[in-house]
PDB file of N, CA and C in Angstrom:
ATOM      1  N   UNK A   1      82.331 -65.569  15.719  1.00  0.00           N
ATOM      2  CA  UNK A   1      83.457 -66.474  15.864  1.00  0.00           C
ATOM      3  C   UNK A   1      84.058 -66.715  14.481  1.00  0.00           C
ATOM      4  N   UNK A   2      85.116 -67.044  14.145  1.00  0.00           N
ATOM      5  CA  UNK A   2      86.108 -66.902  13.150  1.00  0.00           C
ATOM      6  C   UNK A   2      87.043 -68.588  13.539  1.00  0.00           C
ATOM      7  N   UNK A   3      87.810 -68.926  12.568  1.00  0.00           N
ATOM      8  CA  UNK A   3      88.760 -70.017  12.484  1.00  0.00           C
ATOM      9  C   UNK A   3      89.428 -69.881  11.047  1.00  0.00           C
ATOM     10  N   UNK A   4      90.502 -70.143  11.719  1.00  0.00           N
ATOM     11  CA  UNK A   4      91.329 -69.913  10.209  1.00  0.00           C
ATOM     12  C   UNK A   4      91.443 -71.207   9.374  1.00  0.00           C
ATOM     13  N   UNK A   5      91.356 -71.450   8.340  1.00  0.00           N
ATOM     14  CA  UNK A   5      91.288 -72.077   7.180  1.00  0.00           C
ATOM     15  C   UNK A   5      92.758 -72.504   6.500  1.00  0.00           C
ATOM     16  N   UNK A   6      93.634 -72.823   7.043  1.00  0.00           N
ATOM     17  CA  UNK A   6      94.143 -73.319   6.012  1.00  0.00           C
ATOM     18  C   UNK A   6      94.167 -73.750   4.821  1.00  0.00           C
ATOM     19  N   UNK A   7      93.503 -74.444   4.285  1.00  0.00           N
ATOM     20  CA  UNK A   7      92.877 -74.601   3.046  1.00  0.00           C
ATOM     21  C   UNK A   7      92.441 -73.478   2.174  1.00  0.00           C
ATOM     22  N   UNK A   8      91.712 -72.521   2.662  1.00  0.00           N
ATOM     23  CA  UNK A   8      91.621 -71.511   1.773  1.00  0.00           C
ATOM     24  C   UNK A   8      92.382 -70.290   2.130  1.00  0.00           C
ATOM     25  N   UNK A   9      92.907 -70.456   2.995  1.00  0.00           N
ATOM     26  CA  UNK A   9      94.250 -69.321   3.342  1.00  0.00           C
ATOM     27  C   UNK A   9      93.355 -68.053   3.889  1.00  0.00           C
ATOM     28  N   UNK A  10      92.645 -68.171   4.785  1.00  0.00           N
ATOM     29  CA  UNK A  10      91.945 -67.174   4.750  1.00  0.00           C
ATOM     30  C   UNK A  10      90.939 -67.534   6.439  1.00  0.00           C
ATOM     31  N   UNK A  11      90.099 -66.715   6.860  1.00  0.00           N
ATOM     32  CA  UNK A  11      89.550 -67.121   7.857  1.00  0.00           C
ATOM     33  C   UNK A  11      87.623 -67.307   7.897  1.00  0.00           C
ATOM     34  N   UNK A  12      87.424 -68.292   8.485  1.00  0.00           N
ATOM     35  CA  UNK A  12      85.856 -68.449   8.133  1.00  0.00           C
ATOM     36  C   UNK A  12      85.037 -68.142   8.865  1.00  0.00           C
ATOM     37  N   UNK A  13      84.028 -67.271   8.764  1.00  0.00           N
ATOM     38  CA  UNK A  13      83.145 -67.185   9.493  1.00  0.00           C
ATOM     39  C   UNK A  13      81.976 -67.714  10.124  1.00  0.00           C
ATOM     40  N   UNK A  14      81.070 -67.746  11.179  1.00  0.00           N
ATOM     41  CA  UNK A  14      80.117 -68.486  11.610  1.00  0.00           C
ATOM     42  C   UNK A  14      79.382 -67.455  11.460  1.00  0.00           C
ATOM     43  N   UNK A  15      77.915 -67.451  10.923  1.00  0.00           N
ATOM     44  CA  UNK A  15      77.232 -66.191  11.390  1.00  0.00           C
ATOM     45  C   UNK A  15      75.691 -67.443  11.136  1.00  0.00           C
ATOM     46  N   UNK A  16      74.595 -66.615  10.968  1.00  0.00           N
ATOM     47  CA  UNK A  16      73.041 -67.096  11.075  1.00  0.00           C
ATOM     48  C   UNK A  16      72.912 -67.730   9.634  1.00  0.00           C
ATOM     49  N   UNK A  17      73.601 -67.514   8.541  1.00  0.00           N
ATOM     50  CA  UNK A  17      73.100 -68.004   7.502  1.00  0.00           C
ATOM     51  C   UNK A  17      73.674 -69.338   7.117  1.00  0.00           C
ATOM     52  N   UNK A  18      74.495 -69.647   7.978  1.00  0.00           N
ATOM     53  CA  UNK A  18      75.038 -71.414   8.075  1.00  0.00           C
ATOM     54  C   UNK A  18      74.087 -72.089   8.862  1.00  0.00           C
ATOM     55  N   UNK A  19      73.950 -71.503  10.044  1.00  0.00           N
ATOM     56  CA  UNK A  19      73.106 -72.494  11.452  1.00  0.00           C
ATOM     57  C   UNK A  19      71.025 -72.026  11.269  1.00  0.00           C
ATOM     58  N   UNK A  20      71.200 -71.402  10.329  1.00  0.00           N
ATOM     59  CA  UNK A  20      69.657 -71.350   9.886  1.00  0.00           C
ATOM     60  C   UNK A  20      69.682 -72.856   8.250  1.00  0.00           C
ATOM     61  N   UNK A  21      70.507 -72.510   7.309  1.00  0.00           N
ATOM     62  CA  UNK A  21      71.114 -73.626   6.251  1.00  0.00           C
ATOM     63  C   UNK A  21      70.838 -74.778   7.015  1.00  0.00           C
ATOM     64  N   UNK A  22      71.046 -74.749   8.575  1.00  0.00           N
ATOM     65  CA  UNK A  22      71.163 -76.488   8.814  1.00  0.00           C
ATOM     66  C   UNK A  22      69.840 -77.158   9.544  1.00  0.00           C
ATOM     67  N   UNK A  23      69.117 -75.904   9.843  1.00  0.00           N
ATOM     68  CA  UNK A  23      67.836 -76.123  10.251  1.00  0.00           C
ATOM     69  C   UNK A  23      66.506 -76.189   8.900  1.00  0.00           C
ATOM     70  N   UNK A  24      67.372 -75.188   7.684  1.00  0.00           N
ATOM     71  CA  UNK A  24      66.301 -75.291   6.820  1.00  0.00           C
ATOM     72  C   UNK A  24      66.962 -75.533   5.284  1.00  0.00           C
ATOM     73  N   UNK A  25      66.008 -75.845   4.374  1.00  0.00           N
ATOM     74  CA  UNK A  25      66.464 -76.210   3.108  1.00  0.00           C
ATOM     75  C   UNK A  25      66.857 -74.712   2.219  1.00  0.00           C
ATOM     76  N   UNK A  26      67.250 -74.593   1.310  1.00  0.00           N
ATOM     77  CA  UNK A  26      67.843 -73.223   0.424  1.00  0.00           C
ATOM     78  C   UNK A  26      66.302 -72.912   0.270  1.00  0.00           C
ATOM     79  N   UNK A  27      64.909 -73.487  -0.212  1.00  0.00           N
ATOM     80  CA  UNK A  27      63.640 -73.168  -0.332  1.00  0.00           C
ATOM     81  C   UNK A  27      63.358 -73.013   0.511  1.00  0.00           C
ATOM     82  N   UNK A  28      64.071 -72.691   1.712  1.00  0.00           N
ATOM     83  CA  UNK A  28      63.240 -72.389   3.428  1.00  0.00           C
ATOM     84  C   UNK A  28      62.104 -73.055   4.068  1.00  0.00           C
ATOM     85  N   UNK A  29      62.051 -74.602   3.378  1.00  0.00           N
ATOM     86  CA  UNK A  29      61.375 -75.761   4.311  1.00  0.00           C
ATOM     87  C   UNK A  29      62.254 -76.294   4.905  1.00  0.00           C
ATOM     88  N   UNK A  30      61.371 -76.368   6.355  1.00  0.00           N
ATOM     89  CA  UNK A  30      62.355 -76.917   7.236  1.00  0.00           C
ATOM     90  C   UNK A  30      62.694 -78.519   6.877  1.00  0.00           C
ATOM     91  N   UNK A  31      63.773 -78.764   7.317  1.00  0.00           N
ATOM     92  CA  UNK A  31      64.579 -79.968   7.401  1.00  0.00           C
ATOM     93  C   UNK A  31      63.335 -81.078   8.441  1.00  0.00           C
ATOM     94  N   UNK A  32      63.879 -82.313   8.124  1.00  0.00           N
ATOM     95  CA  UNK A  32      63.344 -83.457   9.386  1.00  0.00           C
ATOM     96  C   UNK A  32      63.780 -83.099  10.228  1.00  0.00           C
ATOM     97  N   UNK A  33      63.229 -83.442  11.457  1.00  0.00           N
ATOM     98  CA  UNK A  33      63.823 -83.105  12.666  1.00  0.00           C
ATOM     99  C   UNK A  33      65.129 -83.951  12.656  1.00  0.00           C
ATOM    100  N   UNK A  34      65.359 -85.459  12.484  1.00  0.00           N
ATOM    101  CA  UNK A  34      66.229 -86.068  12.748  1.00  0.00           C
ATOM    102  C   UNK A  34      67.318 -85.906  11.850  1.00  0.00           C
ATOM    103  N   UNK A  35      67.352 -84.846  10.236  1.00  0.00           N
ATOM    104  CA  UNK A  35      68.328 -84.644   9.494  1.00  0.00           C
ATOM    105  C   UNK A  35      68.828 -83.102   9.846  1.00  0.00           C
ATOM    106  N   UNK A  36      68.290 -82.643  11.241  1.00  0.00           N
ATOM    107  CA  UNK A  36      68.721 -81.317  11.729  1.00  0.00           C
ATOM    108  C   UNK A  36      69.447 -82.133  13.307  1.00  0.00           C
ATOM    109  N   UNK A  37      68.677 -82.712  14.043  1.00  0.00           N
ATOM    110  CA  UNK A  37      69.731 -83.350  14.790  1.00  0.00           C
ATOM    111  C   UNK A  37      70.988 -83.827  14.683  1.00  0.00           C
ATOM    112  N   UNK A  38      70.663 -84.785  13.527  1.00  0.00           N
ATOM    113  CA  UNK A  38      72.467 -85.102  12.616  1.00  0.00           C
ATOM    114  C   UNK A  38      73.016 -84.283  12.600  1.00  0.00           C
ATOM    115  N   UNK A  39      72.670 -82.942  11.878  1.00  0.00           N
ATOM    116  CA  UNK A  39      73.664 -81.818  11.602  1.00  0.00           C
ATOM    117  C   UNK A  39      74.012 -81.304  12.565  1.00  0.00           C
ATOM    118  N   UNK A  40      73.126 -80.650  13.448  1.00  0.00           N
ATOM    119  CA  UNK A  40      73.327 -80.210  14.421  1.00  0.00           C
ATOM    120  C   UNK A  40      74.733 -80.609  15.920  1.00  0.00           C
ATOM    121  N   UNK A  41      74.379 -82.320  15.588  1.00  0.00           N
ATOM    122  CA  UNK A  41      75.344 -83.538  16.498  1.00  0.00           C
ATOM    123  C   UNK A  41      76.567 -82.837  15.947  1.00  0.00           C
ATOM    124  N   UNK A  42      76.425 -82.858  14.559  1.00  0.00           N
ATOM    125  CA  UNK A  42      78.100 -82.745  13.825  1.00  0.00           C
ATOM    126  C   UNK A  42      78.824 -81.252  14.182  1.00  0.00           C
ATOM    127  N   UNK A  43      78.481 -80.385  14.772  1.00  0.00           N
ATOM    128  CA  UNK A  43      78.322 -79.245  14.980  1.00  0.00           C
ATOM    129  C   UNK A  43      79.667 -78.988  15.498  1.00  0.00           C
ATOM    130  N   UNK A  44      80.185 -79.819  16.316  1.00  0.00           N
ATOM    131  CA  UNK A  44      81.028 -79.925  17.922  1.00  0.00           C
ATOM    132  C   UNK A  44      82.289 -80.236  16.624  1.00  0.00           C
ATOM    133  N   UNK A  45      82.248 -80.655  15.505  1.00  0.00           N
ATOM    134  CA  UNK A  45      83.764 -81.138  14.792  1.00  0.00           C
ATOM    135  C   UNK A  45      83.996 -80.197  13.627  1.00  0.00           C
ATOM    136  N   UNK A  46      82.891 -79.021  13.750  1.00  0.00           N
ATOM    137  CA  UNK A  46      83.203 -77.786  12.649  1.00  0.00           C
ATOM    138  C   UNK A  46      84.852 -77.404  12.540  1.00  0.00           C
ATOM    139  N   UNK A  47      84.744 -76.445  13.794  1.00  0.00           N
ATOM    140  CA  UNK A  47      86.128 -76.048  13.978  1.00  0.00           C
ATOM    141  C   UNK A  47      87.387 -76.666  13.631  1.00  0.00           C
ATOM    142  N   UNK A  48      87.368 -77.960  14.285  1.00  0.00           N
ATOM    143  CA  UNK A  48      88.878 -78.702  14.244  1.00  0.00           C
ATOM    144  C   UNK A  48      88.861 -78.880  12.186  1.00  0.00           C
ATOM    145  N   UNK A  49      87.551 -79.422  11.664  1.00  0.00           N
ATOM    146  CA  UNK A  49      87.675 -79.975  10.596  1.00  0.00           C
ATOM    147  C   UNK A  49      88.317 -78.730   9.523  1.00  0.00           C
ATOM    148  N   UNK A  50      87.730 -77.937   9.676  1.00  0.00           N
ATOM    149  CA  UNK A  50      88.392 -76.246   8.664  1.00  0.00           C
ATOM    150  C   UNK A  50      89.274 -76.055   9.383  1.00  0.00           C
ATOM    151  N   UNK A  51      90.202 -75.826  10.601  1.00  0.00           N
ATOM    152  CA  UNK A  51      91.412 -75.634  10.944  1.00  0.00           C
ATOM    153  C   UNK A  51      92.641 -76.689  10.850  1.00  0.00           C
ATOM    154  N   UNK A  52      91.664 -78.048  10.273  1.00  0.00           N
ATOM    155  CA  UNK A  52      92.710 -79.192  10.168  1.00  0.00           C
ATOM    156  C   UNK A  52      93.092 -79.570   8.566  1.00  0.00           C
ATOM    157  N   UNK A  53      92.255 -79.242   8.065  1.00  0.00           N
ATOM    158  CA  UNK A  53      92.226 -79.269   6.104  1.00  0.00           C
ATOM    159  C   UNK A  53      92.837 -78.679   5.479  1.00  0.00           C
ATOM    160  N   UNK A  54      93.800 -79.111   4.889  1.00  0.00           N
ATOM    161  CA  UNK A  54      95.311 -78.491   4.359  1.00  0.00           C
ATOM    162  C   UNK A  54      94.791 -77.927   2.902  1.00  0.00           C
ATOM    163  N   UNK A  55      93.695 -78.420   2.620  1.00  0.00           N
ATOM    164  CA  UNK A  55      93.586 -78.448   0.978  1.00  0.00           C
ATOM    165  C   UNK A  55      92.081 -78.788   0.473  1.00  0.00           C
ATOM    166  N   UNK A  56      91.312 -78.164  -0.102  1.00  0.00           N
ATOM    167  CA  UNK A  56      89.631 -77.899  -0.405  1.00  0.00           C
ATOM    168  C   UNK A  56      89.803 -79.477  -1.568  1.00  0.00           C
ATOM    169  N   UNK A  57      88.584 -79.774  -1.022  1.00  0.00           N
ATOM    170  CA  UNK A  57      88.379 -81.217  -2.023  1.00  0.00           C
ATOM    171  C   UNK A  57      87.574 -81.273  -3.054  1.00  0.00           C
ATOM    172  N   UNK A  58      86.776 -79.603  -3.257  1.00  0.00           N
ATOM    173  CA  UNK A  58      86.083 -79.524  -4.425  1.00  0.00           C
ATOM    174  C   UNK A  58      85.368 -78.058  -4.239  1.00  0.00           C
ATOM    175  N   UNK A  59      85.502 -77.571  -5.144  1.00  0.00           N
ATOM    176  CA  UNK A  59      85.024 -76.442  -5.274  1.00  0.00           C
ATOM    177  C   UNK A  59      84.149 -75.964  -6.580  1.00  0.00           C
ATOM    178  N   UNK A  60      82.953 -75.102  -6.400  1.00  0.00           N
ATOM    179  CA  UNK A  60      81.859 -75.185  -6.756  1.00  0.00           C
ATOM    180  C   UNK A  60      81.594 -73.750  -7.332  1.00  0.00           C
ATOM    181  N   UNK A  61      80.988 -72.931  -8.316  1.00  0.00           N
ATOM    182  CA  UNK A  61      80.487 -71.423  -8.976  1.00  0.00           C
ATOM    183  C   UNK A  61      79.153 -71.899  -9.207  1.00  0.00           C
ATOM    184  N   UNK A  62      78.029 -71.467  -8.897  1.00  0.00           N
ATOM    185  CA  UNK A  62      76.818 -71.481  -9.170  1.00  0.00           C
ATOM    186  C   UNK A  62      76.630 -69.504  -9.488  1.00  0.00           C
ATOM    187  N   UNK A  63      75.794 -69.728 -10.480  1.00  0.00           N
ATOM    188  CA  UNK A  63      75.216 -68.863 -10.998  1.00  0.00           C
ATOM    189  C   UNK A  63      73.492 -68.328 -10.071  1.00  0.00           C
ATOM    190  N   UNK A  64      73.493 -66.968 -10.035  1.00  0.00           N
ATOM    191  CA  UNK A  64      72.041 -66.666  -9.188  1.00  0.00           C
ATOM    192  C   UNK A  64      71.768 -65.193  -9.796  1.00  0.00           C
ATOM    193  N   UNK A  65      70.424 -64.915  -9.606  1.00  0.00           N
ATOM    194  CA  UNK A  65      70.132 -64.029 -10.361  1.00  0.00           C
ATOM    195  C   UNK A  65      70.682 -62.342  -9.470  1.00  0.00           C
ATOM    196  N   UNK A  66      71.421 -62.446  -8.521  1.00  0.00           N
ATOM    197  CA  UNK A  66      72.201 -61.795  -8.041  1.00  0.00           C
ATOM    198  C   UNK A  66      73.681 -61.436  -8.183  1.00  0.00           C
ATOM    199  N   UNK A  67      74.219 -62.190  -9.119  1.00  0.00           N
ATOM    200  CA  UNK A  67      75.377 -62.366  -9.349  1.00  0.00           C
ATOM    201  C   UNK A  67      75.947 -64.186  -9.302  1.00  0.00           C
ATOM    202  N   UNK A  68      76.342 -64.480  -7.987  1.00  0.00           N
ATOM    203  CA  UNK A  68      76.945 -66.156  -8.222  1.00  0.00           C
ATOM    204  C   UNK A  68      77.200 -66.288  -6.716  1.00  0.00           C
ATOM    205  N   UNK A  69      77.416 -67.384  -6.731  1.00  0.00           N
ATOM    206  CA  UNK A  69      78.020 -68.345  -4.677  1.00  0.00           C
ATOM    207  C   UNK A  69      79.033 -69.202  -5.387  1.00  0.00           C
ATOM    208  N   UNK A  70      80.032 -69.432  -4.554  1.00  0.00           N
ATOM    209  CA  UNK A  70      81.122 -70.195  -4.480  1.00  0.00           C
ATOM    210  C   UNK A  70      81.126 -70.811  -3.390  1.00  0.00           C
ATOM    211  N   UNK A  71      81.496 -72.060  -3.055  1.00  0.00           N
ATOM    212  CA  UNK A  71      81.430 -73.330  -1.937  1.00  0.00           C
ATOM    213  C   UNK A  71      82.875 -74.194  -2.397  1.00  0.00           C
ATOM    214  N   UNK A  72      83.368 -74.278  -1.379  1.00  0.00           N
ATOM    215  CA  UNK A  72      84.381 -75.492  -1.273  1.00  0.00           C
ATOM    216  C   UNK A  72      84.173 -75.854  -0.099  1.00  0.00           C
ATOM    217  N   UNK A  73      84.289 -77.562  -0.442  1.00  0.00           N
ATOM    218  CA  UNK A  73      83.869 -78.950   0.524  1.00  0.00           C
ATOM    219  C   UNK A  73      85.615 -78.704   1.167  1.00  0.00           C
ATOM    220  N   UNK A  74      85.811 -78.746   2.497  1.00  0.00           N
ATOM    221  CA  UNK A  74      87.054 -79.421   3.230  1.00  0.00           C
ATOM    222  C   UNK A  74      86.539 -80.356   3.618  1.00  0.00           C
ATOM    223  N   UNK A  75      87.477 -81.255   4.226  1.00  0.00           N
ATOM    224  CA  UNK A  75      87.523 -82.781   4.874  1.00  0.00           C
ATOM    225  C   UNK A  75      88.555 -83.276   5.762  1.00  0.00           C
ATOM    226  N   UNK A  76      88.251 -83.576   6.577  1.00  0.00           N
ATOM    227  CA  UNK A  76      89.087 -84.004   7.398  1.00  0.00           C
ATOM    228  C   UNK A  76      88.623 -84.786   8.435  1.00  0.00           C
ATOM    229  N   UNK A  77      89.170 -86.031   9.310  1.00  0.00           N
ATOM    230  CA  UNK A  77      88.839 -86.907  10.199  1.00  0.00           C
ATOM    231  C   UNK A  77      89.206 -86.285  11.565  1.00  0.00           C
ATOM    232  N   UNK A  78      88.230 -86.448  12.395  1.00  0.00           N
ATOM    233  CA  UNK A  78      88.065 -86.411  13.683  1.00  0.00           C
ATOM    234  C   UNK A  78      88.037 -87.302  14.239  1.00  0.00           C
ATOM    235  N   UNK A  79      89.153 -87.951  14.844  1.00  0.00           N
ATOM    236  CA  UNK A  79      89.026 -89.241  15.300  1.00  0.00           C
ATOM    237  C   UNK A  79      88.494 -90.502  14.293  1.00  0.00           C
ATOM    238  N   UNK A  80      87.459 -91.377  14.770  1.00  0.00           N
ATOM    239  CA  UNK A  80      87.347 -92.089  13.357  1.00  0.00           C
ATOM    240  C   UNK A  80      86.660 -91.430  12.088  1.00  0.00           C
ATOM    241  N   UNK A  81      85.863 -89.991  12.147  1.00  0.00           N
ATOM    242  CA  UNK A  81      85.044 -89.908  11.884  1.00  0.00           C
ATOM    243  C   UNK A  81      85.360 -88.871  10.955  1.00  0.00           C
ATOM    244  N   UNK A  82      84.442 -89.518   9.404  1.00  0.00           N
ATOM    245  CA  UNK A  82      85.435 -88.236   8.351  1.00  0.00           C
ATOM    246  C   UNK A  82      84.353 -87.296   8.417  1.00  0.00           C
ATOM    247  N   UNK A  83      84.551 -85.426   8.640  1.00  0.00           N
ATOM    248  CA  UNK A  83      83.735 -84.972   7.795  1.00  0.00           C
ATOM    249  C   UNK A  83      83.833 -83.699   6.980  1.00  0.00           C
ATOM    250  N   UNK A  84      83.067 -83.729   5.939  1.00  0.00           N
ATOM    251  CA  UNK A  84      83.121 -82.384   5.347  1.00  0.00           C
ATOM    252  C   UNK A  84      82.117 -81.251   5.522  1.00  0.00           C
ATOM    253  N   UNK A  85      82.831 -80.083   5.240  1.00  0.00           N
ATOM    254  CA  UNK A  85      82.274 -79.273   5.976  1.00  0.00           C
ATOM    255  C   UNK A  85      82.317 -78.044   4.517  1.00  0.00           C
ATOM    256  N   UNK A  86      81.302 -77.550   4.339  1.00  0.00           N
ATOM    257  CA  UNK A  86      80.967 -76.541   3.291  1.00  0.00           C
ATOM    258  C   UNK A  86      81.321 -75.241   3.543  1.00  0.00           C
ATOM    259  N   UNK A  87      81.994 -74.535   2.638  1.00  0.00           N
ATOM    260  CA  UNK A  87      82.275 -72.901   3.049  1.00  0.00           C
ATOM    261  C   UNK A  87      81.705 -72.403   2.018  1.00  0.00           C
ATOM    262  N   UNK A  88      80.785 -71.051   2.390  1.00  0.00           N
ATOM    263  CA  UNK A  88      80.484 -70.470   1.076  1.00  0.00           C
ATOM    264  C   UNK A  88      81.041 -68.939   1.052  1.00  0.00           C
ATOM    265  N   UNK A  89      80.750 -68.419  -0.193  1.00  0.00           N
ATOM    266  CA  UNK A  89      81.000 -66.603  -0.120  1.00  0.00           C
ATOM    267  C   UNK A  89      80.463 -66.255  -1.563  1.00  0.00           C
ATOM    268  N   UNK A  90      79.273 -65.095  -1.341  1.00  0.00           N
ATOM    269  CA  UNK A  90      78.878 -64.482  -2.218  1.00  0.00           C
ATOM    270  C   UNK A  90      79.530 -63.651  -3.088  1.00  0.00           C
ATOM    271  N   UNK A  91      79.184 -63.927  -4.113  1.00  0.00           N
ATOM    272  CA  UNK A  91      79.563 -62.770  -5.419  1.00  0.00           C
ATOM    273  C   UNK A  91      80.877 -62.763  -5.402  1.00  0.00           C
ATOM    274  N   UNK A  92      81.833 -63.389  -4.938  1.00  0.00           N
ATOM    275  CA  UNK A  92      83.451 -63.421  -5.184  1.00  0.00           C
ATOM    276  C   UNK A  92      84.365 -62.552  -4.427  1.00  0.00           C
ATOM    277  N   UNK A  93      83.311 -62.114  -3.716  1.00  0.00           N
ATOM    278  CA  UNK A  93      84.372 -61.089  -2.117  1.00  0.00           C
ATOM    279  C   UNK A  93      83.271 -60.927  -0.980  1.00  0.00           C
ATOM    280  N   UNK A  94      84.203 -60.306  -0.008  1.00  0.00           N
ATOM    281  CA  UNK A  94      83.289 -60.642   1.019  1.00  0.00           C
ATOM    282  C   UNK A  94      83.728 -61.367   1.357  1.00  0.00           C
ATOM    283  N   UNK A  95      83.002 -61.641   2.741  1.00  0.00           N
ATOM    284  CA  UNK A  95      83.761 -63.217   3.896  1.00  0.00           C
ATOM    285  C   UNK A  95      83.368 -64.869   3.479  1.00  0.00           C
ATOM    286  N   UNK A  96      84.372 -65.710   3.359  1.00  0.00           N
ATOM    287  CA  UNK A  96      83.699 -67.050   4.024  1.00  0.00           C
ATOM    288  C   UNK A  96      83.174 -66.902   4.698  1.00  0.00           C
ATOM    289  N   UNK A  97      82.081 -68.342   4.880  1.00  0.00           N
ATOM    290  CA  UNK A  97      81.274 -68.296   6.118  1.00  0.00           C
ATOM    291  C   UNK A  97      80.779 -69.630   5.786  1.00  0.00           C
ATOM    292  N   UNK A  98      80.594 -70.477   6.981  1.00  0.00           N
ATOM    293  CA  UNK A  98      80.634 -71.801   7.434  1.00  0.00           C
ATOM    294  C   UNK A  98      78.568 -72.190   6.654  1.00  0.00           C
ATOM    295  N   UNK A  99      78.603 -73.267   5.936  1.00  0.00           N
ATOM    296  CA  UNK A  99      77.430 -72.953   5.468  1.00  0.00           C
ATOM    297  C   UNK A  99      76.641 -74.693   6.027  1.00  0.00           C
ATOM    298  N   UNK A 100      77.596 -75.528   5.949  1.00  0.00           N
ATOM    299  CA  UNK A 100      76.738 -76.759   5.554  1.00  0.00           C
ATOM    300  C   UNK A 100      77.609 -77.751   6.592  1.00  0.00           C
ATOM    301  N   UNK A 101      77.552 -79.090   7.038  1.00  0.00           N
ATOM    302  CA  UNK A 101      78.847 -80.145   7.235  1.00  0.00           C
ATOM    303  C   UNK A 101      77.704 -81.134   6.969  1.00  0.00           C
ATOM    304  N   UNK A 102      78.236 -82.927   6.954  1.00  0.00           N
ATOM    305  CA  UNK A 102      77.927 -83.857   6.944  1.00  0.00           C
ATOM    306  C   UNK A 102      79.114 -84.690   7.011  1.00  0.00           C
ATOM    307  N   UNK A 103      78.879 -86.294   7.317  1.00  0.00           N
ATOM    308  CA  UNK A 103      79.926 -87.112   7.505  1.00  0.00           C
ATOM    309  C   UNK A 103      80.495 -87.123   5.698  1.00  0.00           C
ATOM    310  N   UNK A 104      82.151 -87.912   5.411  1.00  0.00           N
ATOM    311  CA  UNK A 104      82.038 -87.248   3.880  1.00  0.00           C
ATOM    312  C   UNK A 104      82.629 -88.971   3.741  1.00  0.00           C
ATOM    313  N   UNK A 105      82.489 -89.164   3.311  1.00  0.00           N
ATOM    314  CA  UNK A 105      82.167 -90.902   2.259  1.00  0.00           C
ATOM    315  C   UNK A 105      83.720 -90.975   2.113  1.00  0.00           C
TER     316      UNK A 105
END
């Protein structure tokens, strides 16, 4: 599944390495159960939130001994409810792909 991005002008992908991210930590211990339920709850406002975000609210270059990851936070409200939602993409090409969400402050 795919959604287009406004924000990054481009389209994002869903694949296993977002919805495994939300079950487990980057060190591959699993999460609490109840901080994978949260995520999981938030799941249902992915879509609208990256197809509704005109504009990335922060964007991120981390360095890895593979080359680097790039992440930008979108945001946007769903009804009352704000959230942001993480996109990442390896090494500087290649696809987005939907990595992280939480409610965003």
């Amino acid at each position: 599944m795919t959604v287009f991005s406004p924000a990054l002008k481009t389209f994002v992908v869903f694949n296993a390495k977002g919805f495994n991210h939300l079950r487990f930590t980057v060190d591959r211990k699993a999460r609490s159960l109840s901080e994978q339920i949260y995520k999981l709850g938030l799941m249902q406002f992915v879509r609208e939130v990256i197809s509704k975000a005109k504009m990335y609210v922060d964007y991120r270059r981390n360095s890895i001994p593979s080359g680097f990851v790039e992440y930008w936070s979108l945001v946007a409200f769903v009804g009352k409810i704000k959230v942001k939602v993480i996109v990442k993409r390896d090494n500087g090409k290649g696809k987005f792909y939907f990595w992280s969400l939480m409610k965003a402050k």
